[in-house]
C-alpha atoms as a PDB file:
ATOM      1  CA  UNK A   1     142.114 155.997  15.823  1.00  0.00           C
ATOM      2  CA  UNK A   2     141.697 152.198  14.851  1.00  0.00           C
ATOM      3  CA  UNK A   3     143.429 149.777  16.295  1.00  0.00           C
ATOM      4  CA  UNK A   4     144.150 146.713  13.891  1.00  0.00           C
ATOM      5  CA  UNK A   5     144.139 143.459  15.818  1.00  0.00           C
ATOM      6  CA  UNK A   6     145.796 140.574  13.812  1.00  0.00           C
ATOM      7  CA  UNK A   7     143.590 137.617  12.633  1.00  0.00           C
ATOM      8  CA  UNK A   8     144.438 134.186  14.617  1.00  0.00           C
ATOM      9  CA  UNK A   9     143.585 130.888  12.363  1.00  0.00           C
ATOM     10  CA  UNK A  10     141.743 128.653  13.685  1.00  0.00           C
ATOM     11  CA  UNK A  11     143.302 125.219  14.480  1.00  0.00           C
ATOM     12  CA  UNK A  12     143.011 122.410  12.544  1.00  0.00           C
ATOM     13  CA  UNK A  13     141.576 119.450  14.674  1.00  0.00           C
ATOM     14  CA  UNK A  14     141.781 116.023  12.866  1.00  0.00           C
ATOM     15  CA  UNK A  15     139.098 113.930  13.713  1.00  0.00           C
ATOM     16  CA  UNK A  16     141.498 110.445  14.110  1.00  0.00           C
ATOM     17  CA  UNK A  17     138.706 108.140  13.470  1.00  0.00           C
ATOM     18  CA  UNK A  18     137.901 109.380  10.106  1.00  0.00           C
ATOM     19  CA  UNK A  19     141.675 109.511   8.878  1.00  0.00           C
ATOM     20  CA  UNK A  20     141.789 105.814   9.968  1.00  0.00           C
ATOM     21  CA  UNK A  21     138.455 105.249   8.423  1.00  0.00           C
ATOM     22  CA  UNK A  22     139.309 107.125   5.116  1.00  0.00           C
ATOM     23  CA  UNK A  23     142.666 105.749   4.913  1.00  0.00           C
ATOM     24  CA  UNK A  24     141.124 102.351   4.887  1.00  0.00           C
ATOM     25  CA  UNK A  25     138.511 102.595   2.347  1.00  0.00           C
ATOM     26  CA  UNK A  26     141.351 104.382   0.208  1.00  0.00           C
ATOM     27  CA  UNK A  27     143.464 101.040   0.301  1.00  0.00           C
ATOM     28  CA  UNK A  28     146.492 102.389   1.949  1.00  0.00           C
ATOM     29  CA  UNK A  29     148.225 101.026   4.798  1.00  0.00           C
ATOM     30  CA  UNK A  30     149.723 103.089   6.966  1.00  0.00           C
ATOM     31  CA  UNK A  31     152.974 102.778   5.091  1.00  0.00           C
ATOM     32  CA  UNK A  32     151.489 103.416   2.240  1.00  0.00           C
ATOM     33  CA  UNK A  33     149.791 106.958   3.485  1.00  0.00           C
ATOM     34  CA  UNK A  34     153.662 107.835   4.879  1.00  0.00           C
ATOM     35  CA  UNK A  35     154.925 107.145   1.401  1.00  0.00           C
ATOM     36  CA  UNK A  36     152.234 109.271  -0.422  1.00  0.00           C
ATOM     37  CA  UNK A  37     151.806 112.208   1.690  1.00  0.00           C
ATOM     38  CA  UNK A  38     155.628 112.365   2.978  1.00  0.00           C
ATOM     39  CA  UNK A  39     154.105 112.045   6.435  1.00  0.00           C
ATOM     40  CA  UNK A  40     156.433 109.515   8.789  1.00  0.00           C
ATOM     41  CA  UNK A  41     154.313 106.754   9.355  1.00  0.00           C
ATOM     42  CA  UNK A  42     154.626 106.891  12.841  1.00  0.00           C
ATOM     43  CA  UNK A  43     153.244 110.776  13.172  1.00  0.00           C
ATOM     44  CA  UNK A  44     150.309 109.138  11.251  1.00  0.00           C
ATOM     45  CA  UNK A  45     150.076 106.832  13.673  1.00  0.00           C
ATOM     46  CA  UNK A  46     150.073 109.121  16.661  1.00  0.00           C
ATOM     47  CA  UNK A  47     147.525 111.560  14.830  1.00  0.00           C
ATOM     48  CA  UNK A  48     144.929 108.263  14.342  1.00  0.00           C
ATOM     49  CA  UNK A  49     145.901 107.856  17.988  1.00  0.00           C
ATOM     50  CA  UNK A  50     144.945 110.903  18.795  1.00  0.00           C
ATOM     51  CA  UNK A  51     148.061 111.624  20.653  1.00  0.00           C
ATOM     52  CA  UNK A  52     149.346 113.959  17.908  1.00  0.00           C
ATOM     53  CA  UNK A  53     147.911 117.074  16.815  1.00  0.00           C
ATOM     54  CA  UNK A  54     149.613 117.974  13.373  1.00  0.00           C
ATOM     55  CA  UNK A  55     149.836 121.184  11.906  1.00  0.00           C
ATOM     56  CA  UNK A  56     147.850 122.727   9.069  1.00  0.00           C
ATOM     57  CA  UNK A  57     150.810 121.768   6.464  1.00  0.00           C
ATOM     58  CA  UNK A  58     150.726 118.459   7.412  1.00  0.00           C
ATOM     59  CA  UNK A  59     146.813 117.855   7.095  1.00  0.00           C
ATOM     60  CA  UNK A  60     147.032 118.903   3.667  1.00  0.00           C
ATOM     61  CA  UNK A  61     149.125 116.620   2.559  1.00  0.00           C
ATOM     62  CA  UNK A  62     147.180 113.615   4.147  1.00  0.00           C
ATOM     63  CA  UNK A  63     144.201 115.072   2.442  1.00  0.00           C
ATOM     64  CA  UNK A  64     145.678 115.845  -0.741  1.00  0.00           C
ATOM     65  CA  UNK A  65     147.506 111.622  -1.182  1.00  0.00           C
ATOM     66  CA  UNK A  66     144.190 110.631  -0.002  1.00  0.00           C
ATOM     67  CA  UNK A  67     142.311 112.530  -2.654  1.00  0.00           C
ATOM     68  CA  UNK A  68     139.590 113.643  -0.350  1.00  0.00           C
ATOM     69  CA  UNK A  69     138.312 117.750   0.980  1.00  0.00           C
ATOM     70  CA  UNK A  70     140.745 118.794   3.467  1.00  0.00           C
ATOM     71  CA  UNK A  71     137.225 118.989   5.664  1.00  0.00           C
ATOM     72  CA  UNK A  72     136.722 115.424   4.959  1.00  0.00           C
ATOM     73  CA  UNK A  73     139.558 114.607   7.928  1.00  0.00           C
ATOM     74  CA  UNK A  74     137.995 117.247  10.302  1.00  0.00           C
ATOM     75  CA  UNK A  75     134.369 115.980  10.294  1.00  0.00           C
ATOM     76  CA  UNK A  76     133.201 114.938  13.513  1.00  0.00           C
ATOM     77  CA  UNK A  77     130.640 113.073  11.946  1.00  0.00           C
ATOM     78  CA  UNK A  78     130.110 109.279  12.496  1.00  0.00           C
ATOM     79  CA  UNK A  79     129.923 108.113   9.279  1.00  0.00           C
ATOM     80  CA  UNK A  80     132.929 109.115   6.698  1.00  0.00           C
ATOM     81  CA  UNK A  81     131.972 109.480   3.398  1.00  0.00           C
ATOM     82  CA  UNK A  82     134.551 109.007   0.596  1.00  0.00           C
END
């Protein structure tokens, strides 16, 4: 008999330097990036924080107004490349 075990997705981890850093060098504000991504600028502020861990949905959008690879906001590298 096999037993099927259901798949768990990993969590998405934002590394909050490099949303800060590639918000910048996009020219938004933090206004701005709540406007574009429909992302309350005070979540965005608590996830650059690091005092807010948002959910997969949520990442995308920040990604997708800032035009960069969803991975781009989960590096834990250093330097952000945009």
């Amino acid at each position: 008999m096999v037993r099927i075990v259901p798949l768990r997705c990993p969590t998405m981890q934002v590394n909050p330097q490099a949303l800060r850093v590639i918000r910048e060098r996009s020219g938004y504000t933090v206004r701005g990036l709540a406007e574009a991504s429909k992302v309350s600028h005070a979540s965005i502020t608590r996830i650059e924080q690091g005092s807010q861990r948002p959910s997969p949905p949520i990442v995308k959008r920040l990604a997708q107004a800032l035009d960069v690879p969803l991975v781009a906001l989960l590096s834990d590298e250093e330097e952000v490349a945009v």
